[in-house]
C-alpha atoms as a PDB file:
ATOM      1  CA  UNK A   1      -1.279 -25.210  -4.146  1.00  0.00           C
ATOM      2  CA  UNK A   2      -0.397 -22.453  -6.321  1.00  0.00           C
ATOM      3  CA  UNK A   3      -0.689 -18.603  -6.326  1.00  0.00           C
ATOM      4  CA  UNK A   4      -0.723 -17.154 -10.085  1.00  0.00           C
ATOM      5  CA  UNK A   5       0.832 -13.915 -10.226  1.00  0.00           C
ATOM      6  CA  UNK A   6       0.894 -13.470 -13.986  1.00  0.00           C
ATOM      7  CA  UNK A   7       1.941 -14.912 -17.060  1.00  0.00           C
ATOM      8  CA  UNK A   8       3.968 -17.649 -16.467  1.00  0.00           C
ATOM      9  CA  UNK A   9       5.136 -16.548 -12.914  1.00  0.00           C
ATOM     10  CA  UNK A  10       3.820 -17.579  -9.846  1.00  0.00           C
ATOM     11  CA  UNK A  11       4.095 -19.942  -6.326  1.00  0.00           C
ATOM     12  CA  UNK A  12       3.561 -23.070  -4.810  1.00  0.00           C
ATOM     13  CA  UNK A  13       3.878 -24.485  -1.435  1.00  0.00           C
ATOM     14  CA  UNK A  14       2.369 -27.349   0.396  1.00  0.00           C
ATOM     15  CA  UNK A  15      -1.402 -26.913   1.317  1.00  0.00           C
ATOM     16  CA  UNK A  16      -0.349 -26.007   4.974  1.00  0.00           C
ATOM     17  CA  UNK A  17       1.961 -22.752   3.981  1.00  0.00           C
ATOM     18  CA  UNK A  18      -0.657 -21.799   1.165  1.00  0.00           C
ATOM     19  CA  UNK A  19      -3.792 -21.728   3.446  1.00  0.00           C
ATOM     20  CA  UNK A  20      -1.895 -19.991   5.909  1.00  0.00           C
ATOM     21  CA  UNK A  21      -1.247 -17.120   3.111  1.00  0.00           C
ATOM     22  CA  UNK A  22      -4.170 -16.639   1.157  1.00  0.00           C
ATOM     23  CA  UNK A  23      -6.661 -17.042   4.220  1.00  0.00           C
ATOM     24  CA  UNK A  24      -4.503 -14.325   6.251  1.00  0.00           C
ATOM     25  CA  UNK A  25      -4.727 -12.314   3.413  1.00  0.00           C
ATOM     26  CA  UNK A  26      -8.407 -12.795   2.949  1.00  0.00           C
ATOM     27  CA  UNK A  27      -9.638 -11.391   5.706  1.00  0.00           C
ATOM     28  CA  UNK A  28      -8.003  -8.390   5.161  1.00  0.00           C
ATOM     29  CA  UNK A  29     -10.786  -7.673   2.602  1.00  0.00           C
ATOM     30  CA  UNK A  30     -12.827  -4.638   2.954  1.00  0.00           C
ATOM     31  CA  UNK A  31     -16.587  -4.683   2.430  1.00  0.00           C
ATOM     32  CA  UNK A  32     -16.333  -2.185  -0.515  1.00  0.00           C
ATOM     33  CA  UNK A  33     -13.307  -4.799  -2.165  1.00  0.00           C
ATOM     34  CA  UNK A  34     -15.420  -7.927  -2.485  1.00  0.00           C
ATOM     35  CA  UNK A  35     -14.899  -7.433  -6.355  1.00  0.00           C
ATOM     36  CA  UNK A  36     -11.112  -7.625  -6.190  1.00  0.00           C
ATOM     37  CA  UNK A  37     -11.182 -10.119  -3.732  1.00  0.00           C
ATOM     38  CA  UNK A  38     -13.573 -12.767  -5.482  1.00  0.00           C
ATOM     39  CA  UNK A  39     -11.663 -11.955  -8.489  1.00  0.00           C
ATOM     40  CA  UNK A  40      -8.693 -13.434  -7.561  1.00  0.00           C
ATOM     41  CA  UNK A  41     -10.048 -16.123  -5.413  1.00  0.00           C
ATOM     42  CA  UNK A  42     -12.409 -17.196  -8.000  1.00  0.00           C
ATOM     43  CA  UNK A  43     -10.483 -20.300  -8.725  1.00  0.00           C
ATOM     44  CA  UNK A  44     -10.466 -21.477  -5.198  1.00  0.00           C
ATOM     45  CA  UNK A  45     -13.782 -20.313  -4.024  1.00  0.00           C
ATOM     46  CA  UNK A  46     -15.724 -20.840  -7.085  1.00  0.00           C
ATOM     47  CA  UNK A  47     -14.086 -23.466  -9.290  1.00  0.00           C
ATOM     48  CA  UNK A  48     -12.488 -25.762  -6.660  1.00  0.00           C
ATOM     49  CA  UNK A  49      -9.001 -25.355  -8.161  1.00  0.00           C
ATOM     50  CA  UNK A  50      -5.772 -25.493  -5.933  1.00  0.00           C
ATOM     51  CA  UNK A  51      -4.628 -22.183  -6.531  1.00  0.00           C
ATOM     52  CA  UNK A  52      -5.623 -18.551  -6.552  1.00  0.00           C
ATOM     53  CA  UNK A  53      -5.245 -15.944  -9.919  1.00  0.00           C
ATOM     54  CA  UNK A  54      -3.657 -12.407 -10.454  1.00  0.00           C
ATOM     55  CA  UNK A  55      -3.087 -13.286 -13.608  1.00  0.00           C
ATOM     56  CA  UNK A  56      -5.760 -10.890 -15.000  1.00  0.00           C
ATOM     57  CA  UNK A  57      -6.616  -8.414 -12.160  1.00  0.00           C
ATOM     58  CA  UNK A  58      -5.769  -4.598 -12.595  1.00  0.00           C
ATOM     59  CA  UNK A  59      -2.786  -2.882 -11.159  1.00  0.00           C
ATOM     60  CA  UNK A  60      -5.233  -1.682  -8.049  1.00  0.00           C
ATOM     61  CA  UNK A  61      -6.481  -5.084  -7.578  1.00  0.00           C
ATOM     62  CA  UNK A  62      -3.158  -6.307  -7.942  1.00  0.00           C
ATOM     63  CA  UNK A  63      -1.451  -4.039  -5.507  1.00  0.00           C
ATOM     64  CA  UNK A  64      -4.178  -4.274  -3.005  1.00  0.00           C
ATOM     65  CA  UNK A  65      -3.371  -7.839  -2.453  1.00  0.00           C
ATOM     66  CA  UNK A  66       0.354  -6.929  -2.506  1.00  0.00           C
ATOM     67  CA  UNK A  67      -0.826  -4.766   0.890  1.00  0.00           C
ATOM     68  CA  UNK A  68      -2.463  -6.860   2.297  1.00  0.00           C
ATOM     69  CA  UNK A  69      -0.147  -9.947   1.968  1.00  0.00           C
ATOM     70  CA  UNK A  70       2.295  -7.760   3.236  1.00  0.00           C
ATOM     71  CA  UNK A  71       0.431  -6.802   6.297  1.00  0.00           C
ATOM     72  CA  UNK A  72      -0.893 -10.546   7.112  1.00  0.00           C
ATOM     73  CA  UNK A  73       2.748 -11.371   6.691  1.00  0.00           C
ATOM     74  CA  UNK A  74       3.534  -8.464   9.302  1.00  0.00           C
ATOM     75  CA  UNK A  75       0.736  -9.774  11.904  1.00  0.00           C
ATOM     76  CA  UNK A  76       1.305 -13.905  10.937  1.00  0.00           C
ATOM     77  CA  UNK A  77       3.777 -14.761  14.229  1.00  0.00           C
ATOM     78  CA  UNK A  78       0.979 -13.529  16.816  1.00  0.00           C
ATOM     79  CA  UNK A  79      -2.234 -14.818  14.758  1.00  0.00           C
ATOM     80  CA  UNK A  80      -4.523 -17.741  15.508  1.00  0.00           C
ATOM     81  CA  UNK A  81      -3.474 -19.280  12.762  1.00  0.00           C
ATOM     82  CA  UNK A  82       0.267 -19.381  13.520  1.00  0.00           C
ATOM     83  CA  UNK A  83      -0.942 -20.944  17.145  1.00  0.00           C
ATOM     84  CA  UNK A  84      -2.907 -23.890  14.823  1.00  0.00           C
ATOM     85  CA  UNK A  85       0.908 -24.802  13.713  1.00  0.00           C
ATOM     86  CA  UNK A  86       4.035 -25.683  15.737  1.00  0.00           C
ATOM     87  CA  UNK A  87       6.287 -22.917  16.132  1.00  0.00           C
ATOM     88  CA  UNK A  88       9.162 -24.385  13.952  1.00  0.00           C
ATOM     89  CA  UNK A  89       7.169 -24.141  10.899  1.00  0.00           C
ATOM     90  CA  UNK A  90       6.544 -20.580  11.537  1.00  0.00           C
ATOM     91  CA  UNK A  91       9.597 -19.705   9.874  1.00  0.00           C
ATOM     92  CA  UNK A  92       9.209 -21.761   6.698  1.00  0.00           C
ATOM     93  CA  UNK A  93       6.017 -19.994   6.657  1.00  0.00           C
ATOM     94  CA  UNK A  94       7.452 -16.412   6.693  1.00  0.00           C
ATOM     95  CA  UNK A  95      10.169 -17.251   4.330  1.00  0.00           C
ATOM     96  CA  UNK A  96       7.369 -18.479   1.603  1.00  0.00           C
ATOM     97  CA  UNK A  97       5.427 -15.476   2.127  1.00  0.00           C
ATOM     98  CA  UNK A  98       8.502 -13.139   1.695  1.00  0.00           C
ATOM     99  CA  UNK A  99       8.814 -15.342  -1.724  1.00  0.00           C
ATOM    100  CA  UNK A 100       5.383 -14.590  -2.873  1.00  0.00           C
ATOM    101  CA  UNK A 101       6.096 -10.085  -2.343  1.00  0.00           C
ATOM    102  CA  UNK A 102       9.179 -10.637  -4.143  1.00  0.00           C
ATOM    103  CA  UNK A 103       7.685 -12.502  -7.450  1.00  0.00           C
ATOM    104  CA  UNK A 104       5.084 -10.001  -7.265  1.00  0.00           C
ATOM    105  CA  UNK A 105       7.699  -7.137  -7.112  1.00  0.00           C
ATOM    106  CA  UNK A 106       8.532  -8.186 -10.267  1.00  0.00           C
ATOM    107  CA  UNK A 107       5.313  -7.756 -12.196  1.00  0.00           C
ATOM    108  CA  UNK A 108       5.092  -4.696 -14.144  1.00  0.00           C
ATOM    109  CA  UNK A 109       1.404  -4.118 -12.164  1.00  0.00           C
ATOM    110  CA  UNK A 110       3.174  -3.735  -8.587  1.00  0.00           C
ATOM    111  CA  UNK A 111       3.944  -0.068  -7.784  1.00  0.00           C
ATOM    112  CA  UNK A 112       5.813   1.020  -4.239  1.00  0.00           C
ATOM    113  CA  UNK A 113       3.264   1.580  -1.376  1.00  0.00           C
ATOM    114  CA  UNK A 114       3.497   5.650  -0.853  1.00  0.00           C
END
């Protein structure tokens, strides 16, 4: 499972971590951000790839996601979906997710969060 940030950069993990990320993230999602949002989950929801795209989304779309990774990151230890997995993956978890804001910190898109 891979998440695309751009050109050549990106990040894998193991279904388990990857789910955990990009669903948490998901349903962050306003109503009024469904374009941004099925853009980069087009691959996954629409194509039945492994991975999810930011290779081609605008800097909004781009830092949007960067938001709210960050804040399903913040709320991941005391979600449901932390409870679905033993507590000594949780971790392993937080450490990919801290892997995927730093790559993206890196693409000329992200800008700092005012």
């Amino acid at each position: 499972m891979y998440i695309s940030i751009g050109e050549g950069t990106g990040w894998s993990a193991s279904g388990g971590v990857f789910d955990c990320i990009v669903e948490a993230t998901r349903k962050l999602f306003k109503d009024d951000e469904q374009f941004c949002l099925k853009s980069i989950y087009a691959p996954l929801d629409e194509q039945g790839q492994s991975f999810i795209s930011l290779d081609y989304v605008d800097e909004n779309c781009f830092n949007l996601f960067y938001l709210y990774c960050e804040k399903a990151m913040e709320d991941f230890s005391l979600s449901e979906r932390a409870e679905l997995i033993t507590e000594a993956r949780v971790p392993g978890v937080l450490f990919g997710w801290s892997e995927v804001l730093r790559v993206m910190r890196e693409d000329p898109r992200y800008r700092e969060p005012l």
